[in-house]
N, C-alpha and C. Protein backbone atom coordinates (compact mmCIF):
# COMPACT_ATOMS: atom_id res chain seq x y z
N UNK A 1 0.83 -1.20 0.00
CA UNK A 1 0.00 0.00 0.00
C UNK A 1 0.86 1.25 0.00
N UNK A 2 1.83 1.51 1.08
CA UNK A 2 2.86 2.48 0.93
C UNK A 2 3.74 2.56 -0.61
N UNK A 3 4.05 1.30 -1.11
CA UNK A 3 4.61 1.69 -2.15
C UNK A 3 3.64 2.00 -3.70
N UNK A 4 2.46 1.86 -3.29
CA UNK A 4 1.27 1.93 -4.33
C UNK A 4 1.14 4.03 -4.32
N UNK A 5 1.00 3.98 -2.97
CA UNK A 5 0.98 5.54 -2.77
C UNK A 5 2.04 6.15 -3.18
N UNK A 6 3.33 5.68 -2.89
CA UNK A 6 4.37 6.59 -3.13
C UNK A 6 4.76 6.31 -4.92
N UNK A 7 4.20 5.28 -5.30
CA UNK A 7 4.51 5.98 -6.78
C UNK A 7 3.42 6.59 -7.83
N UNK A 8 1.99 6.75 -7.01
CA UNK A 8 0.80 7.65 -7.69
C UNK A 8 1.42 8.84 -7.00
N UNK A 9 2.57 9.37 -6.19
CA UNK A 9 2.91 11.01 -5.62
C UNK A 9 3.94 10.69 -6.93
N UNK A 10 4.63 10.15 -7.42
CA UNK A 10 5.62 10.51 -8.74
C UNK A 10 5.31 10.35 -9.35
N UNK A 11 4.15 9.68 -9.77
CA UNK A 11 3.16 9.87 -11.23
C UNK A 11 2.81 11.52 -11.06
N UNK A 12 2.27 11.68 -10.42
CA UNK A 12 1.78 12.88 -10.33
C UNK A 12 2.44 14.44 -9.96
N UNK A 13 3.31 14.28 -9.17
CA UNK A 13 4.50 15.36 -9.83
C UNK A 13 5.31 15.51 -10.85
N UNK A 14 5.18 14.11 -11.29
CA UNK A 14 6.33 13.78 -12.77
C UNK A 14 5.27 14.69 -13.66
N UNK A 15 3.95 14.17 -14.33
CA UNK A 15 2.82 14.51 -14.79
C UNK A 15 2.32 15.85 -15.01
N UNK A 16 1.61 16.20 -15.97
CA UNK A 16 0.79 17.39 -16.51
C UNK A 16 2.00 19.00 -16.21
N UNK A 17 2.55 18.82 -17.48
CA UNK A 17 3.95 19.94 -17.50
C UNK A 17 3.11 21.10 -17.74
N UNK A 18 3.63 22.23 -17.41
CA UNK A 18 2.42 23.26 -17.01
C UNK A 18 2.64 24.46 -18.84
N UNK A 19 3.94 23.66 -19.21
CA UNK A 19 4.13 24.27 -20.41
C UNK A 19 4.69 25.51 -20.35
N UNK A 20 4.90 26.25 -19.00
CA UNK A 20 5.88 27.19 -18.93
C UNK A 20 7.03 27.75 -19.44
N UNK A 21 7.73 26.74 -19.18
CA UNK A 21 9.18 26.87 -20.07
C UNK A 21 8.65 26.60 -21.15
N UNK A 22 7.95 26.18 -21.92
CA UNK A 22 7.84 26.12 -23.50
C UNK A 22 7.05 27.53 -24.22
N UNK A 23 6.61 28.48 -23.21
CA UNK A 23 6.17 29.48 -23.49
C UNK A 23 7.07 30.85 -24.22
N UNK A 24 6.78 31.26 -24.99
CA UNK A 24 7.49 32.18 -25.95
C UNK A 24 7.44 33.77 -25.12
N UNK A 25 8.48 34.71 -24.31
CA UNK A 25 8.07 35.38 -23.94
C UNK A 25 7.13 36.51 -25.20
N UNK A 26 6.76 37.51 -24.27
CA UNK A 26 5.96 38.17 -25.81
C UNK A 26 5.66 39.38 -24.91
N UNK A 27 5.82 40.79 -25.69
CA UNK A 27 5.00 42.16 -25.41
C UNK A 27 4.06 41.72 -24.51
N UNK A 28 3.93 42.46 -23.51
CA UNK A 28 2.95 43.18 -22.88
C UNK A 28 1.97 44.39 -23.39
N UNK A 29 2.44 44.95 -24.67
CA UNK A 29 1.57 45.76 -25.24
C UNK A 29 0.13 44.21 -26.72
N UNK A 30 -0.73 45.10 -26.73
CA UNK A 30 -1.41 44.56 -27.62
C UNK A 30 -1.32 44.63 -28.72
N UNK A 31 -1.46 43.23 -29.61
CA UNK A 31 -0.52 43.31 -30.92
C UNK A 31 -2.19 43.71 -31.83
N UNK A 32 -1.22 44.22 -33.14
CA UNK A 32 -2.47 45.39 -34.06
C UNK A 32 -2.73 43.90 -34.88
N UNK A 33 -2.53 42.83 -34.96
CA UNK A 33 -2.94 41.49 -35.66
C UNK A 33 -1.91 41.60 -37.40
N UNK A 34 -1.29 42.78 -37.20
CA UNK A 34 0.10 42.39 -38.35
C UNK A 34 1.23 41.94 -37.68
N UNK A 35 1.12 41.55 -36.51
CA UNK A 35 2.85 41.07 -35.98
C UNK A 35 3.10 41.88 -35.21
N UNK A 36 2.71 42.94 -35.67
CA UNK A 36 3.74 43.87 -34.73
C UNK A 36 2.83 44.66 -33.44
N UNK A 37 2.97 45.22 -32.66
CA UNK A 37 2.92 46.29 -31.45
C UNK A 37 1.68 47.34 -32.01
N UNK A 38 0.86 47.24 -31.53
CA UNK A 38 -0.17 48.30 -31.50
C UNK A 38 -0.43 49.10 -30.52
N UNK A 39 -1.09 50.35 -30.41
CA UNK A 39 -1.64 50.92 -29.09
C UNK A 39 -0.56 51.14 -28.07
N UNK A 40 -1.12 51.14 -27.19
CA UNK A 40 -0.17 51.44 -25.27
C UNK A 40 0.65 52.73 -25.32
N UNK A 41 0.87 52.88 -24.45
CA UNK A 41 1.49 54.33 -24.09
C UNK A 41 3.09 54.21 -23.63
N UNK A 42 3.72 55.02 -24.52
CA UNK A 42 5.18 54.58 -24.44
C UNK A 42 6.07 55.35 -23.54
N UNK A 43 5.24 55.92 -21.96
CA UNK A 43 5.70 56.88 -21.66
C UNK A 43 7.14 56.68 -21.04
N UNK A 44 8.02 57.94 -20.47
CA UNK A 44 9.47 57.59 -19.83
C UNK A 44 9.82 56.72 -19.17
N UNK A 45 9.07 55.80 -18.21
CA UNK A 45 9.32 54.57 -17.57
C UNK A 45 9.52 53.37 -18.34
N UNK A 46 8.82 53.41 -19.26
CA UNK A 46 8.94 51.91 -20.22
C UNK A 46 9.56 52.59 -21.02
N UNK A 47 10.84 53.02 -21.03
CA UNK A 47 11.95 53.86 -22.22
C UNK A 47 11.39 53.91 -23.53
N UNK A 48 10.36 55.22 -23.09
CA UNK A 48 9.67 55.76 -24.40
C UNK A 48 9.74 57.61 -24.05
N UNK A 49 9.34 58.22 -24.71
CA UNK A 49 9.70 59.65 -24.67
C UNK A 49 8.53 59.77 -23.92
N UNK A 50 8.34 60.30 -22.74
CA UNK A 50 6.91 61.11 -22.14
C UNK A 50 6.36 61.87 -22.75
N UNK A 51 6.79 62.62 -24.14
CA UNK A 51 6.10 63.41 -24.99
C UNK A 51 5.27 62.89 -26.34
N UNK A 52 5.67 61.05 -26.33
CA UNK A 52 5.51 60.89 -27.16
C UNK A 52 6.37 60.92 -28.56
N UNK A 53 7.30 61.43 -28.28
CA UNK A 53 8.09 61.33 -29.41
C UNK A 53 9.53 59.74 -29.71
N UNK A 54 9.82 59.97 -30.42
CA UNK A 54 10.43 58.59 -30.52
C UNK A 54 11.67 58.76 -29.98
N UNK A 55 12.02 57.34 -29.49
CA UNK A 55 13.84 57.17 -28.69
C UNK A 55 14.43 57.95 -29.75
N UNK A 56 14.39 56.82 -31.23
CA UNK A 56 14.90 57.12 -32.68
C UNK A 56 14.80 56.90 -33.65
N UNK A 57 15.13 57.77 -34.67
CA UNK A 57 14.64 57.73 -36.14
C UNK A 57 15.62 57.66 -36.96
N UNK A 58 15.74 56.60 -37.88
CA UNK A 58 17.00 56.72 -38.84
C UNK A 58 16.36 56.76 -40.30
N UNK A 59 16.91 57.10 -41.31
CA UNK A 59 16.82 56.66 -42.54
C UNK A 59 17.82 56.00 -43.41
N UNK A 60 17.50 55.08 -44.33
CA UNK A 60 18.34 54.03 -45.26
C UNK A 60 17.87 54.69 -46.82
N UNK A 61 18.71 53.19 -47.12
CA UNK A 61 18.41 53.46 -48.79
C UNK A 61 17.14 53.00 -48.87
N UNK A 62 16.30 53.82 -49.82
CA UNK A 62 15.11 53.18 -51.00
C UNK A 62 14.14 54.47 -49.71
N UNK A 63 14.71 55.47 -48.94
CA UNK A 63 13.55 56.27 -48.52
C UNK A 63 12.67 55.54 -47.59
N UNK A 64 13.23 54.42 -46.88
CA UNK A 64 13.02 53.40 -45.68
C UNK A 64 13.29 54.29 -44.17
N UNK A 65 12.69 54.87 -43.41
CA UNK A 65 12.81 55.29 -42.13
C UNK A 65 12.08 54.12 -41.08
N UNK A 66 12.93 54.60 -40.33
CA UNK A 66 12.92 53.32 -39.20
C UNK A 66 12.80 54.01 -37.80
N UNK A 67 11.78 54.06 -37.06
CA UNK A 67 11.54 54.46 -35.88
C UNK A 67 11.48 53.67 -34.98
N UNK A 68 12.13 54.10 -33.60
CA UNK A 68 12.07 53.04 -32.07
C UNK A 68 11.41 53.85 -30.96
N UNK A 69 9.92 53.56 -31.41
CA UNK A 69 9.60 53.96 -29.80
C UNK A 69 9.60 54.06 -28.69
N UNK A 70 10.04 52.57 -28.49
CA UNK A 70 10.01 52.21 -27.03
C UNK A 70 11.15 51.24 -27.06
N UNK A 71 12.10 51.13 -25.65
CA UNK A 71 13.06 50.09 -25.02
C UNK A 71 12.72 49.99 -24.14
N UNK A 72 12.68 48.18 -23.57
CA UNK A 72 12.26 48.04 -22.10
C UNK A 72 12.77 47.05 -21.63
N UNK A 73 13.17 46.98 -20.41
CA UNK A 73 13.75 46.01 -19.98
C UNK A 73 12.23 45.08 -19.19
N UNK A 74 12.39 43.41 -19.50
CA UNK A 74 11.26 43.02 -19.36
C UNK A 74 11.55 41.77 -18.31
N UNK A 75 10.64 41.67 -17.25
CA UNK A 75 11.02 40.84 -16.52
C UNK A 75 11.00 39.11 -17.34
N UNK A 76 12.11 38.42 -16.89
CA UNK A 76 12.39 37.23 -17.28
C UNK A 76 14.03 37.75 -18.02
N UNK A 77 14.40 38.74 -18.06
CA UNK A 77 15.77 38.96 -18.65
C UNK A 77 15.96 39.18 -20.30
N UNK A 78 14.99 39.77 -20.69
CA UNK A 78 15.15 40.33 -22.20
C UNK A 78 14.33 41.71 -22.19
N UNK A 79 14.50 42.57 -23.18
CA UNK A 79 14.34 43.32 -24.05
C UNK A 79 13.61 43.63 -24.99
N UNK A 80 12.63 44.39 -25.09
CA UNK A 80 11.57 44.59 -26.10
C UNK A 80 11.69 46.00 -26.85
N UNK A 81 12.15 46.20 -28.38
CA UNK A 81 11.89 47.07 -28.73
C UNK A 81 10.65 47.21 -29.38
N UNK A 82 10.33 48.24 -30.16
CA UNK A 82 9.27 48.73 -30.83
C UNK A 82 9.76 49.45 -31.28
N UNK A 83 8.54 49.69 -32.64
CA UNK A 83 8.80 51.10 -33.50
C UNK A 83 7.93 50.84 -34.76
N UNK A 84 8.30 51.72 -35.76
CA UNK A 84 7.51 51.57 -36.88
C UNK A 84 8.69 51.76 -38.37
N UNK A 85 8.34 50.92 -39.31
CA UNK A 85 9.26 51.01 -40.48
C UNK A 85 8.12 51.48 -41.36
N UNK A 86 8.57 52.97 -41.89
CA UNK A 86 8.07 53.61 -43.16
C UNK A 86 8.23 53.92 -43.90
N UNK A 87 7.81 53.08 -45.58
CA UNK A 87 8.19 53.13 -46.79
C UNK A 87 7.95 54.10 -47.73
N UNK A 88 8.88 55.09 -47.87
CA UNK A 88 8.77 56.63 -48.50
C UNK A 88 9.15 56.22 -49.79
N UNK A 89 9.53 55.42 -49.99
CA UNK A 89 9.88 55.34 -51.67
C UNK A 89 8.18 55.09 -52.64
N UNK A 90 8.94 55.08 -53.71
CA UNK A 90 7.55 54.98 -54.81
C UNK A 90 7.35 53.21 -55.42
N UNK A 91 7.85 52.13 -54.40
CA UNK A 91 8.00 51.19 -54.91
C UNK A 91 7.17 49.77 -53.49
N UNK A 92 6.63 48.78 -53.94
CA UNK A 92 6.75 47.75 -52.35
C UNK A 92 8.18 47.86 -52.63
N UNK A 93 8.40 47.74 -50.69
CA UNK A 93 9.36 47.60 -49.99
C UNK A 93 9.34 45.82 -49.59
N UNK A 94 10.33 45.45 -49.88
CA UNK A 94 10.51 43.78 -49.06
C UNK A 94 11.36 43.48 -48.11
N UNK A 95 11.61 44.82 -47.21
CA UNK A 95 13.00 44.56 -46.43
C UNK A 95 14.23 43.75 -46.77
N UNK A 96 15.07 44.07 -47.89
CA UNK A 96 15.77 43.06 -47.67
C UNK A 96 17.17 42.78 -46.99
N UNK A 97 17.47 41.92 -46.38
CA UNK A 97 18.59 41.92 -45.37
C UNK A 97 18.05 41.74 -44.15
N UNK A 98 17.18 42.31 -43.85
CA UNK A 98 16.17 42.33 -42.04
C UNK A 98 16.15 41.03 -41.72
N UNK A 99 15.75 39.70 -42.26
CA UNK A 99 15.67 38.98 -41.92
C UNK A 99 16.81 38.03 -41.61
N UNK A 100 17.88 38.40 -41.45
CA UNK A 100 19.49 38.20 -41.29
C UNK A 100 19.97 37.33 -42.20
N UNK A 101 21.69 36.92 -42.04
CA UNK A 101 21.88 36.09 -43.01
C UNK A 101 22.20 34.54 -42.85
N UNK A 102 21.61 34.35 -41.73
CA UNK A 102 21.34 32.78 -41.07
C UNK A 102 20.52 32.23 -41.94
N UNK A 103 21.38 31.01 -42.39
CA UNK A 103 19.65 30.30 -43.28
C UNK A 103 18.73 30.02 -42.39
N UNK A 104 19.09 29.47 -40.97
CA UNK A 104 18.23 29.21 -40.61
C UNK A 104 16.68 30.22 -39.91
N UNK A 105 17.58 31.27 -39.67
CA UNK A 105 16.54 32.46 -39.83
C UNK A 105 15.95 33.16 -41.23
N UNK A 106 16.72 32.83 -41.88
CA UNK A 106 16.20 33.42 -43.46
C UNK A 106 15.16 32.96 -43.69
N UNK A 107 14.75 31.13 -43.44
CA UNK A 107 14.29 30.60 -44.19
C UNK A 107 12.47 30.57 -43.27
N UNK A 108 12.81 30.75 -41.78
CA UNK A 108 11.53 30.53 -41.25
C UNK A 108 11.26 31.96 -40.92
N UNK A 109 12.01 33.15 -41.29
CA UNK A 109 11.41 34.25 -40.70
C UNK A 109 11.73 35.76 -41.94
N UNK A 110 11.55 35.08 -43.02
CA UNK A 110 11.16 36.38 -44.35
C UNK A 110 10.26 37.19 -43.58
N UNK A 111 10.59 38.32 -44.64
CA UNK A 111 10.23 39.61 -44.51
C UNK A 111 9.78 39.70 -43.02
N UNK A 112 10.91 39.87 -42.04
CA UNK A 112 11.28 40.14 -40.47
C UNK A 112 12.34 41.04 -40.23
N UNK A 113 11.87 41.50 -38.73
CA UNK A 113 13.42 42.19 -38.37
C UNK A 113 14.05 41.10 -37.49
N UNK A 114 14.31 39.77 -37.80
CA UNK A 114 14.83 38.40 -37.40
C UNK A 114 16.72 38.98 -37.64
N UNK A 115 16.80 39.85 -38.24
CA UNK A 115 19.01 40.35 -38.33
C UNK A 115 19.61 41.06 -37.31
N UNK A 116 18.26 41.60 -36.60
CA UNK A 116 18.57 42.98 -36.10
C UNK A 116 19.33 42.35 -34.63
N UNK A 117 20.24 43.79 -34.30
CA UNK A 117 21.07 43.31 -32.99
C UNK A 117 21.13 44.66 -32.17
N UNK A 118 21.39 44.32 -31.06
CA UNK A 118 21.47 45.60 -29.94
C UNK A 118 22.93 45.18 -29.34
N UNK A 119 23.49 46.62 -29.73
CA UNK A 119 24.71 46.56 -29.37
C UNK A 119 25.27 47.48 -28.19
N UNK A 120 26.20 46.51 -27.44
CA UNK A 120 25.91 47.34 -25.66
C UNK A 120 27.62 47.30 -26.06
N UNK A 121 27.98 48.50 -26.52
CA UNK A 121 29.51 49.41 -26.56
C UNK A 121 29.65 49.01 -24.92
N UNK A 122 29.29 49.70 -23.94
CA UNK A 122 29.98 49.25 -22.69
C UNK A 122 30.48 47.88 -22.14
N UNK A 123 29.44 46.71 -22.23
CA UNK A 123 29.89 45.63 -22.02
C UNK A 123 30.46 45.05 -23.17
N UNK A 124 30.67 46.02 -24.82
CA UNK A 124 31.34 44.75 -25.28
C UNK A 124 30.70 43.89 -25.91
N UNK A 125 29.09 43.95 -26.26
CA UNK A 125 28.51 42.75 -26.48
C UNK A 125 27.51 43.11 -27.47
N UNK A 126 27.32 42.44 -28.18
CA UNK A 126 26.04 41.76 -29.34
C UNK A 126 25.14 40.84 -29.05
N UNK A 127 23.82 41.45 -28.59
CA UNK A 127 22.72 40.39 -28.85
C UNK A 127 21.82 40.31 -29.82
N UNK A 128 21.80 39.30 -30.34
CA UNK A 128 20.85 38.78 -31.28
C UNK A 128 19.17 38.70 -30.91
N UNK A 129 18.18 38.62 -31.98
CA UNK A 129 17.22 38.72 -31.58
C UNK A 129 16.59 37.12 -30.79
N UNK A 130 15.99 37.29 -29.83
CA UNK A 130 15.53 35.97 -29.51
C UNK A 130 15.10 35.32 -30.64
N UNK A 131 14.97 33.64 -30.28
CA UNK A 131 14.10 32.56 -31.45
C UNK A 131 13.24 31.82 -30.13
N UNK A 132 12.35 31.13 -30.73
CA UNK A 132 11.13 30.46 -29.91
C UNK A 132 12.38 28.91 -30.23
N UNK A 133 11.90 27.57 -29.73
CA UNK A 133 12.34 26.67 -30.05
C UNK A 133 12.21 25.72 -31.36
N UNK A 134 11.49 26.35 -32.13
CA UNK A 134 11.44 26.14 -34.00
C UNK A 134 12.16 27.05 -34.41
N UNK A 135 12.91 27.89 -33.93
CA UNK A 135 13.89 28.61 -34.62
C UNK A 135 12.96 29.89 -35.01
N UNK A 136 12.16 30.52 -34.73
CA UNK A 136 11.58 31.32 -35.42
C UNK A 136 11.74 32.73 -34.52
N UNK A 137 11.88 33.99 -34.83
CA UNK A 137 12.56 35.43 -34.06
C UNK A 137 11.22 35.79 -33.43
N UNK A 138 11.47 36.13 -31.85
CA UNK A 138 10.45 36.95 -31.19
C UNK A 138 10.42 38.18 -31.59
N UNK A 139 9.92 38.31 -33.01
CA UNK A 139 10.05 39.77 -33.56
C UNK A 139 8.57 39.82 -34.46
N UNK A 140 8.85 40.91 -35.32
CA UNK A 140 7.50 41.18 -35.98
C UNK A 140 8.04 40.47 -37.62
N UNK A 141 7.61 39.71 -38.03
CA UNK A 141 7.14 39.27 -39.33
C UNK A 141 5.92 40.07 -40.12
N UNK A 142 6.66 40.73 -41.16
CA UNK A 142 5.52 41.61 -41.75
C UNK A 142 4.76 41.32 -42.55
N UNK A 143 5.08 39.54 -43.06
CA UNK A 143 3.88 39.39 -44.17
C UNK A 143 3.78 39.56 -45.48
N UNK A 144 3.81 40.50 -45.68
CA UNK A 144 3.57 41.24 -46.96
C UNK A 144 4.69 42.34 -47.03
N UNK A 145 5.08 42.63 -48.38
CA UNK A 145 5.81 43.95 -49.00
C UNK A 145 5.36 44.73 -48.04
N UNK A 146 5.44 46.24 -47.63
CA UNK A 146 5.39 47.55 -47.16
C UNK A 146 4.95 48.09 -48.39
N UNK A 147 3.62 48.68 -48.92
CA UNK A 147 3.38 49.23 -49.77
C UNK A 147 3.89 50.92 -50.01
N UNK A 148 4.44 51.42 -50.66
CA UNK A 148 4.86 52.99 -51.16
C UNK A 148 3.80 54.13 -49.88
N UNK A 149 4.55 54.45 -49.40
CA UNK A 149 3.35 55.44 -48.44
C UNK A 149 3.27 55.03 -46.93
N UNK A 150 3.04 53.85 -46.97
CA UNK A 150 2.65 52.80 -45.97
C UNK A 150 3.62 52.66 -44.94
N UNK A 151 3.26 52.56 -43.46
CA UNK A 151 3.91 52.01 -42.18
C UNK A 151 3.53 50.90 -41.74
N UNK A 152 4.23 50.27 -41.22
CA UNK A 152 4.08 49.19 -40.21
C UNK A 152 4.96 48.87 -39.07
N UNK A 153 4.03 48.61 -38.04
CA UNK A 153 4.67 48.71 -36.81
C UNK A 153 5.61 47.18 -36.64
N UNK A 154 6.91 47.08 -35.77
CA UNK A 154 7.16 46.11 -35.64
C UNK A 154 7.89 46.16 -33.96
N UNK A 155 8.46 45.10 -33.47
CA UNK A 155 8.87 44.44 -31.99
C UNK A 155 9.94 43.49 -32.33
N UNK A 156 10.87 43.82 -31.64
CA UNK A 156 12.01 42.30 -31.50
C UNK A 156 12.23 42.60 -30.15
N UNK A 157 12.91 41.19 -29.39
CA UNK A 157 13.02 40.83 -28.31
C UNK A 157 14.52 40.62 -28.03
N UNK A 158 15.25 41.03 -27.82
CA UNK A 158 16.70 40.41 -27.32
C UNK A 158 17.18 39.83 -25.94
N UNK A 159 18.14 39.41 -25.38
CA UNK A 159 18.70 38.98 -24.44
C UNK A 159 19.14 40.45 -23.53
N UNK A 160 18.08 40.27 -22.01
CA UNK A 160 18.81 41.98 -21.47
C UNK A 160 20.65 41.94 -21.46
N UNK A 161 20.83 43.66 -21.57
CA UNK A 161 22.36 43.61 -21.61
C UNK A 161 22.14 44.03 -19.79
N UNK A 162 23.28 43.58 -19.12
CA UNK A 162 23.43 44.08 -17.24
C UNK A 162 23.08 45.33 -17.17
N UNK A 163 22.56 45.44 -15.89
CA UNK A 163 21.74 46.59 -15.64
C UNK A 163 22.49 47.75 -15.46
N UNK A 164 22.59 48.68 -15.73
CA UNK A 164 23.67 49.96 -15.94
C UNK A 164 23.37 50.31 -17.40
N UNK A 165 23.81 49.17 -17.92
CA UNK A 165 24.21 49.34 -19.52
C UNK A 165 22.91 49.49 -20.65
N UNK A 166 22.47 50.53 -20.37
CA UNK A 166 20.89 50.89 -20.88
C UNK A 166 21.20 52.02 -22.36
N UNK A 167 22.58 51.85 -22.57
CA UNK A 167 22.62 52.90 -23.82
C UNK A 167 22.82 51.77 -24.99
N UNK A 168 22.14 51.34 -25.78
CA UNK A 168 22.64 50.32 -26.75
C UNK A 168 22.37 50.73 -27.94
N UNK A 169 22.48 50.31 -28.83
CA UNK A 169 22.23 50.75 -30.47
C UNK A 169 21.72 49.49 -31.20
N UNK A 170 20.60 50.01 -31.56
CA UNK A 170 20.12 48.85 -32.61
C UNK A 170 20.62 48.89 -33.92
N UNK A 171 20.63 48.02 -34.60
CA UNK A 171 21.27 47.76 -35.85
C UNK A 171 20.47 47.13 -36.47
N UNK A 172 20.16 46.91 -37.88
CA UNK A 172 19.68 46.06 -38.90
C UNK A 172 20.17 46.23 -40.13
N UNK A 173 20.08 45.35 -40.81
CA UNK A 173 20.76 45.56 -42.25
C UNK A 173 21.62 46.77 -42.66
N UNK A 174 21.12 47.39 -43.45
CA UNK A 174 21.93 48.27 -43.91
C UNK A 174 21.29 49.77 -43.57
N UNK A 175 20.64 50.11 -42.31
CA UNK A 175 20.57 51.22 -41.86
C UNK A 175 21.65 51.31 -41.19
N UNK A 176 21.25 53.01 -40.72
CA UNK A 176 22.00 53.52 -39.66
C UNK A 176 21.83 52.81 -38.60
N UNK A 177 22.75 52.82 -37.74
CA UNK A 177 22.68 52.65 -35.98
C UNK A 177 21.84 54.08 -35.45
N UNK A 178 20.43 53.34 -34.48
CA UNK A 178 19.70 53.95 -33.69
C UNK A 178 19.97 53.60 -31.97
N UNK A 179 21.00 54.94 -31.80
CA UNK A 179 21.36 54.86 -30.53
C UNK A 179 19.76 54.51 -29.45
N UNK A 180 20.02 53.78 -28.77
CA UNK A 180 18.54 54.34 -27.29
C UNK A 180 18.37 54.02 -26.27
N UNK A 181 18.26 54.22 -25.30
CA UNK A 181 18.10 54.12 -23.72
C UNK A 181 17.39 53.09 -23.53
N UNK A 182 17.72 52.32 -22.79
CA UNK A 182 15.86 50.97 -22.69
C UNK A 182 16.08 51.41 -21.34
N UNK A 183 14.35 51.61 -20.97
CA UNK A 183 13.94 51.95 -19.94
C UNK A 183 13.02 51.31 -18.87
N UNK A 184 12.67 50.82 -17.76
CA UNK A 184 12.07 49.95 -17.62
C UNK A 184 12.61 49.47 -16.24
N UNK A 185 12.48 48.21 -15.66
CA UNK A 185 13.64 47.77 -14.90
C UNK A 185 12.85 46.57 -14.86
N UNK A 186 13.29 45.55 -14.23
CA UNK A 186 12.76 44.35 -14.19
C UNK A 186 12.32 44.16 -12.71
């Protein structure tokens, strides 16, 4: 009888995995149903401008501007940016390069900001954008071209850099580096 009991208590702690760890972290803001970051308020605590205005704005080739609203440091030990990519040229846009030059990111995460990296000059370090365990980037997948005119919002997730080190620069393809503060704390 004791040993009948004591192995229905290890059936049953062994049993029903709560799926936690297999969970993909993800925004706390509400997504607009293209991938990317909709809505919420990006004020100075969640390293967004209290005025509303953006961390930063760069421009590339083809009349591509790239805005970062928000940096945050997110509990569980990563990083959430935001922002919006807007296609000023007279042509669809297909991002190309964003989706890095990993096949294995190339191939499950087209037209993404799956390349992009945050670079922490103080510590020295490059992080890459998170992947779920299919390999796929906790970022925004856009789907479709960027039509001529047209914005779309997007999110990537990185690995936090140590706490101090809140000045980092995002990078993607062949833009500029967008210096920005992530704000937040865990």
């Amino acid at each position: 009888m004791v040993l009948a009991t004591g192995l229905v208590l290890t059936a049953a702690g062994c049993g029903g995995d709560s799926g936690d760890d297999a969970k993909e972290p993800r925004p706390s803001e509400k997504t607009d149903g293209s991938g990317g970051i909709g809505g919420g308020d990006s004020g100075g605590q969640s390293g967004g401008s209290a005025d509303g205005e953006p961390l930063a704005q760069v421009r590339g080739g083809e009349d591509i501007t790239l805005t970062v609203n928000s940096a945050r440091r997110e509990s569980g030990g990563f990083v959430t940016l935001t922002g919006k990519v807007t296609n000023g040229s007279g042509k669809a846009w297909v991002a190309p390069g964003w989706e890095g030059n990993e096949s294995e990111l190339a191939l499950r995460n087209k037209l993404s900001v799956a390349g992009a990296k945050l670079v922490d000059k103080k510590g020295k370090k490059r992080y890459l954008v998170l992947r779920d365990t299919e390999g796929r980037c906790l970022c925004t997948s856009f789907g479709q071209p960027i039509q001529p005119g047209k914005s779309k919002t997007w999110y990537a997730q990185f690995p936090a850099p140590p706490q101090g080190n809140d000045k980092v620069e995002f990078q993607i393809a062949d833009m500029p580096p967008a210096t920005v503060t992530i704000g937040g704390g865990e």
